[in-house]
Every structure is written in C-alpha cells, then in structure tokens.
PDB file of N, CA and C in Angstrom:
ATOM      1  N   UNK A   1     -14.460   6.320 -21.391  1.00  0.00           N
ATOM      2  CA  UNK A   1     -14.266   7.159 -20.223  1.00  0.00           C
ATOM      3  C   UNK A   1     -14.026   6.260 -18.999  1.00  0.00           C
ATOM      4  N   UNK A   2     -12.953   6.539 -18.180  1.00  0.00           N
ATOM      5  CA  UNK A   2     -12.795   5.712 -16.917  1.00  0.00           C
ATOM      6  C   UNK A   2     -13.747   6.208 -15.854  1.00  0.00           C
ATOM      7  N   UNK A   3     -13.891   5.085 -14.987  1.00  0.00           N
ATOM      8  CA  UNK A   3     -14.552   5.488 -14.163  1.00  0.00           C
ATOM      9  C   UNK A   3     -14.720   6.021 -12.455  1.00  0.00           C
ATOM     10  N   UNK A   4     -14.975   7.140 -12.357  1.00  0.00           N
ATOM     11  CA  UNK A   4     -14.033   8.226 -11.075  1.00  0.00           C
ATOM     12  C   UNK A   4     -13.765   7.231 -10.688  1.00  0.00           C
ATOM     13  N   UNK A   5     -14.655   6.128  -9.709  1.00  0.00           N
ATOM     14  CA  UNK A   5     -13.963   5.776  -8.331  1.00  0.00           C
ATOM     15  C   UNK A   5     -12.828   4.468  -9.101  1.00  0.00           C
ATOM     16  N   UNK A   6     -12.366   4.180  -9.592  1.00  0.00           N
ATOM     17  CA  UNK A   6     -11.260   3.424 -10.242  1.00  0.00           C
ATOM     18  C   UNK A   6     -10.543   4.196 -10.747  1.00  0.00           C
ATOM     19  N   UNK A   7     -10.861   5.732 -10.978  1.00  0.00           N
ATOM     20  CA  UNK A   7      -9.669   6.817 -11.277  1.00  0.00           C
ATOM     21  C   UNK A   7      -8.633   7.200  -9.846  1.00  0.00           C
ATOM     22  N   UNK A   8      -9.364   7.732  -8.955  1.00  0.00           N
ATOM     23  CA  UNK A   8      -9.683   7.476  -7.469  1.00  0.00           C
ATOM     24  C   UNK A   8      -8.604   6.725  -6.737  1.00  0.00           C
ATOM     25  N   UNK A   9      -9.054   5.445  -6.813  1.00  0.00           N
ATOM     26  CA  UNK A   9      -8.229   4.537  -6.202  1.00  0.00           C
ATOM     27  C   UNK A   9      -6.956   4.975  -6.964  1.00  0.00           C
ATOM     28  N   UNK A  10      -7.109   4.557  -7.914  1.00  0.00           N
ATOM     29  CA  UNK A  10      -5.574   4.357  -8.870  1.00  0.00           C
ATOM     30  C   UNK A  10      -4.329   5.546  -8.414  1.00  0.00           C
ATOM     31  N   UNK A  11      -5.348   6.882  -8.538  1.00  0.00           N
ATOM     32  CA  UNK A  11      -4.891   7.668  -8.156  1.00  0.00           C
ATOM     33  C   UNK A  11      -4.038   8.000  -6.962  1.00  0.00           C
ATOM     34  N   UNK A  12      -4.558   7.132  -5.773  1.00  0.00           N
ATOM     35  CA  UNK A  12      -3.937   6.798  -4.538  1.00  0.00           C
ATOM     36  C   UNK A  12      -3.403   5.948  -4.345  1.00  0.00           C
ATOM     37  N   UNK A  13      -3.218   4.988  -5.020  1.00  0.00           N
ATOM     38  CA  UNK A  13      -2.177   4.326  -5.383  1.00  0.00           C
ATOM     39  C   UNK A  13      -0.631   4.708  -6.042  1.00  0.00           C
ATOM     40  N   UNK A  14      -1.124   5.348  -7.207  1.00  0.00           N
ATOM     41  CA  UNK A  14       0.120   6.234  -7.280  1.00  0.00           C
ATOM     42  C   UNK A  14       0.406   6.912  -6.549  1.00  0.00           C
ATOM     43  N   UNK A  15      -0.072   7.940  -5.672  1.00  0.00           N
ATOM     44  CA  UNK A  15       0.740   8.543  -4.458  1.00  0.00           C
ATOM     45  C   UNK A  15       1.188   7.789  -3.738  1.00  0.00           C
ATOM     46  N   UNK A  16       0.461   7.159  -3.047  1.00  0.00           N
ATOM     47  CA  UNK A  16       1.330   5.787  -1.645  1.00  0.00           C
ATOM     48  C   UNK A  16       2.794   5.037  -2.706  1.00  0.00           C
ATOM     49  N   UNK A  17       2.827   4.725  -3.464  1.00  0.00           N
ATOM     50  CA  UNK A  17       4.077   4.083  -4.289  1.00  0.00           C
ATOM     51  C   UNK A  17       4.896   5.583  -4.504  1.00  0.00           C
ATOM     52  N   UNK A  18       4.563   6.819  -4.854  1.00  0.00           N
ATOM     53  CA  UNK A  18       5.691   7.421  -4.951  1.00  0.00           C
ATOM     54  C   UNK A  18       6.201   7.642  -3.638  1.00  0.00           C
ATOM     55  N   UNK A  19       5.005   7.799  -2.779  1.00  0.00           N
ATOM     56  CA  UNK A  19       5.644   8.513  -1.162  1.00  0.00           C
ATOM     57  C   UNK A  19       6.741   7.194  -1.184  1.00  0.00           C
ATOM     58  N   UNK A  20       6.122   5.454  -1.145  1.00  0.00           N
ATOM     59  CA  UNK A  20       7.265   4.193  -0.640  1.00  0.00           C
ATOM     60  C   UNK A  20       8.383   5.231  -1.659  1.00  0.00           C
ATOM     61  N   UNK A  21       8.385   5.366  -2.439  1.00  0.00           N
ATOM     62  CA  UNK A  21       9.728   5.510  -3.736  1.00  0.00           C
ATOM     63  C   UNK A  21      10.744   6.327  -2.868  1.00  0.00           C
ATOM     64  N   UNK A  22      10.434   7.439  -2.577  1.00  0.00           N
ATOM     65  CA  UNK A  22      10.751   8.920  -2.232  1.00  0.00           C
ATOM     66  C   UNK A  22      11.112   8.719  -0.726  1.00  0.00           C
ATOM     67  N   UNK A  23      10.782   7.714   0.098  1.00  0.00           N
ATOM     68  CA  UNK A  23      11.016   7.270   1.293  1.00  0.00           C
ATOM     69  C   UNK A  23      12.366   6.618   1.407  1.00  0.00           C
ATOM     70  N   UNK A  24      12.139   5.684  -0.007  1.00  0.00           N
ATOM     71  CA  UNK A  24      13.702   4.983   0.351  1.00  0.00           C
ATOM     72  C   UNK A  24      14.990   6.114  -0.425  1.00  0.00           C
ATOM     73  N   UNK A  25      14.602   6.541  -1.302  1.00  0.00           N
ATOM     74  CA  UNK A  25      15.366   7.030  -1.578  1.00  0.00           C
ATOM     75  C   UNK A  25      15.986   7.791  -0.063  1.00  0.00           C
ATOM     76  N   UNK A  26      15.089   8.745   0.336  1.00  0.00           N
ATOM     77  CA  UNK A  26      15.437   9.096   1.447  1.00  0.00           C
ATOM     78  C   UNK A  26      16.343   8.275   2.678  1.00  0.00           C
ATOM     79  N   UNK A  27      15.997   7.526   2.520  1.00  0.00           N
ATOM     80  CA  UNK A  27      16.964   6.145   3.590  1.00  0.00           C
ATOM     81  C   UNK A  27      18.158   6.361   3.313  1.00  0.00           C
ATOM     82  N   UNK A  28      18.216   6.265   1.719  1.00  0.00           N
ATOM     83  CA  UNK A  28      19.771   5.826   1.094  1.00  0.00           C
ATOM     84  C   UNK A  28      20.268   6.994   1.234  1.00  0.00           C
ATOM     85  N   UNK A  29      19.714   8.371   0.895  1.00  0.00           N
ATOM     86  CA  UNK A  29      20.531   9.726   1.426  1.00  0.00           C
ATOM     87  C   UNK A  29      20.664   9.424   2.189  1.00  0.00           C
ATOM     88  N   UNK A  30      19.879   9.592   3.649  1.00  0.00           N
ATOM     89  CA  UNK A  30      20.783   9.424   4.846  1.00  0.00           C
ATOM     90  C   UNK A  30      21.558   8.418   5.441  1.00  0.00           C
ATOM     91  N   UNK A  31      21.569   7.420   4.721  1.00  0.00           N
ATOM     92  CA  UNK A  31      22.658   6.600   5.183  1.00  0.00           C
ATOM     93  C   UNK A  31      22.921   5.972   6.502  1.00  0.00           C
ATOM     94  N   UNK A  32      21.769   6.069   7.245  1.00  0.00           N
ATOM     95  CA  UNK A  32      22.476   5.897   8.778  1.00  0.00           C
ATOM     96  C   UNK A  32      21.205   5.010   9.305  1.00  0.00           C
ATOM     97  N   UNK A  33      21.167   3.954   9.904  1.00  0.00           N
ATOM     98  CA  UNK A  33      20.176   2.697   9.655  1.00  0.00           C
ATOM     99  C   UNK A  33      19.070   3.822  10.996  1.00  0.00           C
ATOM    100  N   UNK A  34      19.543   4.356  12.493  1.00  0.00           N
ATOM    101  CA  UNK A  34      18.621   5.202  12.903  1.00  0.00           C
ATOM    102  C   UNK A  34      17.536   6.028  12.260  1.00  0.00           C
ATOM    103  N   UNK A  35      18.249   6.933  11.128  1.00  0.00           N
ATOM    104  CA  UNK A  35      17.416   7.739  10.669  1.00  0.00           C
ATOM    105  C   UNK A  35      15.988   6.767   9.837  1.00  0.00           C
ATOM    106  N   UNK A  36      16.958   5.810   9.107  1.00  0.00           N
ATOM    107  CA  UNK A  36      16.243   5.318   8.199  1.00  0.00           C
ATOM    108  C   UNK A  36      14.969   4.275   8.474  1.00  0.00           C
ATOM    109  N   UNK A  37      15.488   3.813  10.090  1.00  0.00           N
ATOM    110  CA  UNK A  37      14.034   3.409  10.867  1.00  0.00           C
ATOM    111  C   UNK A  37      13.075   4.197  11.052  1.00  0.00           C
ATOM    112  N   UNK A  38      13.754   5.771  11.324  1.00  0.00           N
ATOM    113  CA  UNK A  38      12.515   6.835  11.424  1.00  0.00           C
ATOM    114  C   UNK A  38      11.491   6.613  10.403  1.00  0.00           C
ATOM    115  N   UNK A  39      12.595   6.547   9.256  1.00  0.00           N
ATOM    116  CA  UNK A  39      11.577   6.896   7.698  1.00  0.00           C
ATOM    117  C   UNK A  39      10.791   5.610   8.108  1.00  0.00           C
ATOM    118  N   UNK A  40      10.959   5.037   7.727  1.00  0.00           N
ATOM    119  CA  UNK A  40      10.723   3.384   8.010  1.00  0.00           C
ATOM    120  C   UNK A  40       9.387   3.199   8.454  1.00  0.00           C
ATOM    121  N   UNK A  41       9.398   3.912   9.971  1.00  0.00           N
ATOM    122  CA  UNK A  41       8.326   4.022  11.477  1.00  0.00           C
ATOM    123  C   UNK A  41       7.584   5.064  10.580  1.00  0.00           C
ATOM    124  N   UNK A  42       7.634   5.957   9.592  1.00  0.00           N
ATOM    125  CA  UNK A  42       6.485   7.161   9.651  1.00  0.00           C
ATOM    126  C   UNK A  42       5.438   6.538   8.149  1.00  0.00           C
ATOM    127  N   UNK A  43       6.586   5.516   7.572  1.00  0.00           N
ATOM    128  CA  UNK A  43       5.631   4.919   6.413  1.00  0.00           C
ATOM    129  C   UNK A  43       4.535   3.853   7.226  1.00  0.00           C
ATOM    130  N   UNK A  44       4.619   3.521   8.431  1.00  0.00           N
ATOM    131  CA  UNK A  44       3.272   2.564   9.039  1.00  0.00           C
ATOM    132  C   UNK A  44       2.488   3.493   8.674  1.00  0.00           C
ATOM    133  N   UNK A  45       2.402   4.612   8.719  1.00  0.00           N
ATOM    134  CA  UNK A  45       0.606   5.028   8.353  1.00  0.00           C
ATOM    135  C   UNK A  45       0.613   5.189   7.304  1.00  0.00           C
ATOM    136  N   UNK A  46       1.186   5.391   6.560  1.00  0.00           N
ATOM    137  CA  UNK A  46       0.771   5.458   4.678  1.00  0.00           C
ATOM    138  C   UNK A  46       0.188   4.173   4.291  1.00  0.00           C
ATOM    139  N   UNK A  47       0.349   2.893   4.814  1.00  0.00           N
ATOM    140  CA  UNK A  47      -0.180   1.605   4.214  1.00  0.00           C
ATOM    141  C   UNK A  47      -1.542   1.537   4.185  1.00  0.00           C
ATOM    142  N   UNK A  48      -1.890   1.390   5.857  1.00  0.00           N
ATOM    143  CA  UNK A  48      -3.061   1.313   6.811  1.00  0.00           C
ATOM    144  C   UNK A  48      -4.267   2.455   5.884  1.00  0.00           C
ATOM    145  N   UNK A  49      -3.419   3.558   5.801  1.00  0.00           N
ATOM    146  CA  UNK A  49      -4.507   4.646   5.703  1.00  0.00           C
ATOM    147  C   UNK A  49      -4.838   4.901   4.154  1.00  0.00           C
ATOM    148  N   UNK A  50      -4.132   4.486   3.355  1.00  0.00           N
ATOM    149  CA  UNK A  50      -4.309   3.909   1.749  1.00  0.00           C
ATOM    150  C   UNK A  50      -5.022   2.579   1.635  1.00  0.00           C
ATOM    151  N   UNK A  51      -4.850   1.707   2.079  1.00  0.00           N
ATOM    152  CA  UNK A  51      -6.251   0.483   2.260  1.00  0.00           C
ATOM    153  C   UNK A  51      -7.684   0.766   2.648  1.00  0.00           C
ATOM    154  N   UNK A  52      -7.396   1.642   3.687  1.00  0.00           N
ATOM    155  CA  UNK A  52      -8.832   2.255   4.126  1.00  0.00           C
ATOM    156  C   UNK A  52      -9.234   2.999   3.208  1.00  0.00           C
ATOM    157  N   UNK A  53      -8.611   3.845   2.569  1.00  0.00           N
ATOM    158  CA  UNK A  53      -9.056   5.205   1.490  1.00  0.00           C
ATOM    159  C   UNK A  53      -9.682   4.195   0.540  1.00  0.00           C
ATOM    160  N   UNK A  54      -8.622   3.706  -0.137  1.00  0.00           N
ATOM    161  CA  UNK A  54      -8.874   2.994  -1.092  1.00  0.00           C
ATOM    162  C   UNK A  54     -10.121   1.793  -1.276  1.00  0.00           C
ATOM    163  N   UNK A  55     -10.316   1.537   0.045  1.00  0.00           N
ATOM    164  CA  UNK A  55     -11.224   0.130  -0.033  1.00  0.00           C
ATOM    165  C   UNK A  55     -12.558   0.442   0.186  1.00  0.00           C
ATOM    166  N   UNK A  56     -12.933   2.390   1.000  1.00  0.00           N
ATOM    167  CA  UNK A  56     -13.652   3.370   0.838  1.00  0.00           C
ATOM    168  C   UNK A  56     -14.376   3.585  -0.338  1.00  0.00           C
ATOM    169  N   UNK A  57     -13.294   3.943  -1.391  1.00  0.00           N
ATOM    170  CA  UNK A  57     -13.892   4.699  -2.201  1.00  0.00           C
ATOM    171  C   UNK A  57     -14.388   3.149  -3.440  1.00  0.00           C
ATOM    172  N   UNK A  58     -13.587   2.511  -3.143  1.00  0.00           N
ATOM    173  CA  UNK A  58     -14.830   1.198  -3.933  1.00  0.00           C
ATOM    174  C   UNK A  58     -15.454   0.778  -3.749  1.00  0.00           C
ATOM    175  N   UNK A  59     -15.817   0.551  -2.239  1.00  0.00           N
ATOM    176  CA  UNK A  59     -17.225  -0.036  -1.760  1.00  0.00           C
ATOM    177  C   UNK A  59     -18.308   1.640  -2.236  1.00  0.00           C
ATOM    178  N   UNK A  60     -17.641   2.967  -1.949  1.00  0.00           N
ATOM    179  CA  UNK A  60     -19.139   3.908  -2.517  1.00  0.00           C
ATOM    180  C   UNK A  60     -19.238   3.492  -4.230  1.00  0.00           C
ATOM    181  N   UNK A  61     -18.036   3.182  -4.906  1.00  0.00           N
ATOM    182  CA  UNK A  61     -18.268   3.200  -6.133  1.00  0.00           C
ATOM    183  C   UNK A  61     -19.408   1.630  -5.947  1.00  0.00           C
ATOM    184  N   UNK A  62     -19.468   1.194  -5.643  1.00  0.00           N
ATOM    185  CA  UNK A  62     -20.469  -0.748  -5.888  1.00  0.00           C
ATOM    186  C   UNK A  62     -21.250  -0.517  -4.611  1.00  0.00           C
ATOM    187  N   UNK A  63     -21.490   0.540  -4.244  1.00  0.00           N
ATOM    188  CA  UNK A  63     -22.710   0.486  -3.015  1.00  0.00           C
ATOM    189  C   UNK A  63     -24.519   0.084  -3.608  1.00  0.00           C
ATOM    190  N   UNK A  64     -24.294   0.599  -5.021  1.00  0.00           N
ATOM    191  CA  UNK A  64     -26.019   0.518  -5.324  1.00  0.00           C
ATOM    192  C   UNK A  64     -26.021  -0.898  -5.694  1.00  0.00           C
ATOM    193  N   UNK A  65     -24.567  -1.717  -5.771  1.00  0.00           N
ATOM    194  CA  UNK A  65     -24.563  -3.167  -6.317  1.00  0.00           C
ATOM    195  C   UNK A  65     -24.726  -4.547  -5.279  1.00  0.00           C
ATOM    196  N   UNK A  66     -24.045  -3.686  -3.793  1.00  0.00           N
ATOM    197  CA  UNK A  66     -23.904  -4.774  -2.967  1.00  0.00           C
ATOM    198  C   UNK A  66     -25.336  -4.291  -1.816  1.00  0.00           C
ATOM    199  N   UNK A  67     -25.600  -5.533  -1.318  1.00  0.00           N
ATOM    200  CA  UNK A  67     -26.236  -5.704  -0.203  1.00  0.00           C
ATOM    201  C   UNK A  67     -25.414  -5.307   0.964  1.00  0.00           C
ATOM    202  N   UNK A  68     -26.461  -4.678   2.288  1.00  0.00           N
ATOM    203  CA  UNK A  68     -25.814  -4.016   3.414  1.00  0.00           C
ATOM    204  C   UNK A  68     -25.370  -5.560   4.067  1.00  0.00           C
ATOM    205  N   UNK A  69     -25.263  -6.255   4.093  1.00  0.00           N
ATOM    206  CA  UNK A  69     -24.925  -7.656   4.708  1.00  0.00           C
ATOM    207  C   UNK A  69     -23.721  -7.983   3.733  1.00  0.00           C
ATOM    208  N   UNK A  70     -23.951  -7.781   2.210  1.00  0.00           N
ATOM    209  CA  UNK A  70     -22.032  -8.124   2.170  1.00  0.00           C
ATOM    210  C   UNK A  70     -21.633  -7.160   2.536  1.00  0.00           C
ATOM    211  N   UNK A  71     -21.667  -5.668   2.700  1.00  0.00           N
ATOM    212  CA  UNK A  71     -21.005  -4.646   2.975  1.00  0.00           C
ATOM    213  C   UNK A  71     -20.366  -5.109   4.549  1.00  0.00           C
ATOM    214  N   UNK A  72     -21.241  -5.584   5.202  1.00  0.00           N
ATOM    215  CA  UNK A  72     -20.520  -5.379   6.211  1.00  0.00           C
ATOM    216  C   UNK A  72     -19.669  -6.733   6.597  1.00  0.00           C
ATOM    217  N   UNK A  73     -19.899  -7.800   5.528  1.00  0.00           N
ATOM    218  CA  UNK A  73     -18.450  -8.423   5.482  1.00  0.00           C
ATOM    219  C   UNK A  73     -17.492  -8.319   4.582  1.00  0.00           C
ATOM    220  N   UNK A  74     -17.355  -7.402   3.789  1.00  0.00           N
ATOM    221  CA  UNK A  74     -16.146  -6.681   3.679  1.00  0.00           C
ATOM    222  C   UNK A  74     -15.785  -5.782   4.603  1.00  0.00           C
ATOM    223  N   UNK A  75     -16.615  -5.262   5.337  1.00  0.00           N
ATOM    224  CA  UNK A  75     -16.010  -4.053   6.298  1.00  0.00           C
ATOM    225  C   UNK A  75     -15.134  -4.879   7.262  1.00  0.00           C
ATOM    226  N   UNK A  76     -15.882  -6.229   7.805  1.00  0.00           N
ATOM    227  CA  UNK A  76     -15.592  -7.096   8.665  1.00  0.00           C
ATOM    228  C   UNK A  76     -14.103  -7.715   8.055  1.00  0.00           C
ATOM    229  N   UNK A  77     -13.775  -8.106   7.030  1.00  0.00           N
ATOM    230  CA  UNK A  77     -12.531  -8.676   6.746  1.00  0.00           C
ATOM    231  C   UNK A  77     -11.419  -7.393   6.218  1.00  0.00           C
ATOM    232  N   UNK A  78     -12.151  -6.367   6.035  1.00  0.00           N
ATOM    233  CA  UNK A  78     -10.848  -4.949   6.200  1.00  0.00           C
ATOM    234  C   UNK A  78     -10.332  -4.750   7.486  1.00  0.00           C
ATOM    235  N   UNK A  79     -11.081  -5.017   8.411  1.00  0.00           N
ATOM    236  CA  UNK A  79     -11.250  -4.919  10.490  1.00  0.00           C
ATOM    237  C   UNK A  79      -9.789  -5.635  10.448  1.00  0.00           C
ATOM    238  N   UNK A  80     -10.489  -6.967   9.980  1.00  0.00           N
ATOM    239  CA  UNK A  80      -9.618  -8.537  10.177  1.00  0.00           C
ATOM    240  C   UNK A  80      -8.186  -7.979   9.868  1.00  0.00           C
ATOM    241  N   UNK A  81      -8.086  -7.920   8.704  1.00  0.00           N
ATOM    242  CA  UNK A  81      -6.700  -7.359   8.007  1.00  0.00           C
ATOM    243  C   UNK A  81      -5.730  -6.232   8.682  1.00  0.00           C
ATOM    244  N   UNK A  82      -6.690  -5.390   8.925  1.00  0.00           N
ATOM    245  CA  UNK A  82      -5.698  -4.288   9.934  1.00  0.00           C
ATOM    246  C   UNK A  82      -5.450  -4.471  11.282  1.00  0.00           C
ATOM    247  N   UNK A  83      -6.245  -5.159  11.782  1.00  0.00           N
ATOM    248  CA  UNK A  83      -6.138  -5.995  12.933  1.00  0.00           C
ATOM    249  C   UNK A  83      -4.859  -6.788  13.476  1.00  0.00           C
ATOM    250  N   UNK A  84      -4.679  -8.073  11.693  1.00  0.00           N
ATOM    251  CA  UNK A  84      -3.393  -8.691  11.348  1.00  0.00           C
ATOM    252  C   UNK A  84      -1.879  -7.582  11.192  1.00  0.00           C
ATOM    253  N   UNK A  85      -2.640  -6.871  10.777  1.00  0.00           N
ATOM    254  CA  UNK A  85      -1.336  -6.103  10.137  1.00  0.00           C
ATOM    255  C   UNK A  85      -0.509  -4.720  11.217  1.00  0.00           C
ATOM    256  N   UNK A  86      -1.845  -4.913  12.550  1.00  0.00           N
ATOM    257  CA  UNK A  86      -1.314  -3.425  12.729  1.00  0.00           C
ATOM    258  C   UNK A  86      -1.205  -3.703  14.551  1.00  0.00           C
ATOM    259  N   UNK A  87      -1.480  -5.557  15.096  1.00  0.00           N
ATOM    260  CA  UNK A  87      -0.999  -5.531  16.453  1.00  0.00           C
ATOM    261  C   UNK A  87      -0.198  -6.385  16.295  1.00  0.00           C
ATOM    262  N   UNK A  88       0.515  -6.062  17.434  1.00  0.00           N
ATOM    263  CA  UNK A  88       2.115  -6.446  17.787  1.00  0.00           C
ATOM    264  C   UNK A  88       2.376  -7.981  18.556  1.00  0.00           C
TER     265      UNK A  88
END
C-alpha cells in the first residue's frame, strides 16, 4: 500500500506537469509571443504554490520523525528558495 502523503505529493505533481503541458501547448495554439508571455506570466504561480503544497504535505507526513528545530530549518531553506526564485 502507498503511502497518502507520497500519494499526495505525487499527485500534485502530476497536476503542475499537466497544467506546464497544457500551457505550452496553449502558447503554440496561439502563436503570438504576447499572448504566450501571458501564459508564461500566469504559470509563476503554479511553481511557487506546488513547492509549498508539496513540501507541506511531507513535512506533516515526517512530523512525528523530525524535531521542531529541523522543521524549522527546512521551513528556513523553503523561505531561502522562494526568496531566490521569486525577487527580481
């Protein structure tokens, strides 16, 4: 039997990769590099907000395993990462 929160993740993983899939496709229909920045600009939050989900639901799945002091340096290097990834 698998186990939810690795069903979970996985699970949201496959959505965020079909939404990227279904995005470009979308690009290539429209054809026109404007539109396709739109698409482009509305996938920034699908990344951000699938790391968070995702990095969520494995720290509850290993919460009875980890100490509140590593927890909060993983919380601290998820900060770091979106931090990297999400100012300009």
């Amino acid at each position: 039997m698998l186990d939810k929160f690795v069903t979970s993740m996985s699970l949201i993983r496959i959505l965020s990769g079909t939404i990227e899939i279904m995005a470009a496709l979308l690009m290539l229909r429209l054809g026109r590099v404007d539109k396709a920045l739109a698409v482009n600009s509305a996938l920034a939050l699908v990344g951000p907000t699938v790391l968070i989900v995702t990095t969520s639901i494995g720290l509850a799945g290993m919460a009875d395993k980890l100490s509140w002091g590593k927890m909060l340096w993983i919380a601290m290097g998820v900060s770091c990462l979106l931090i990297g990834i999400l100012k300009k």
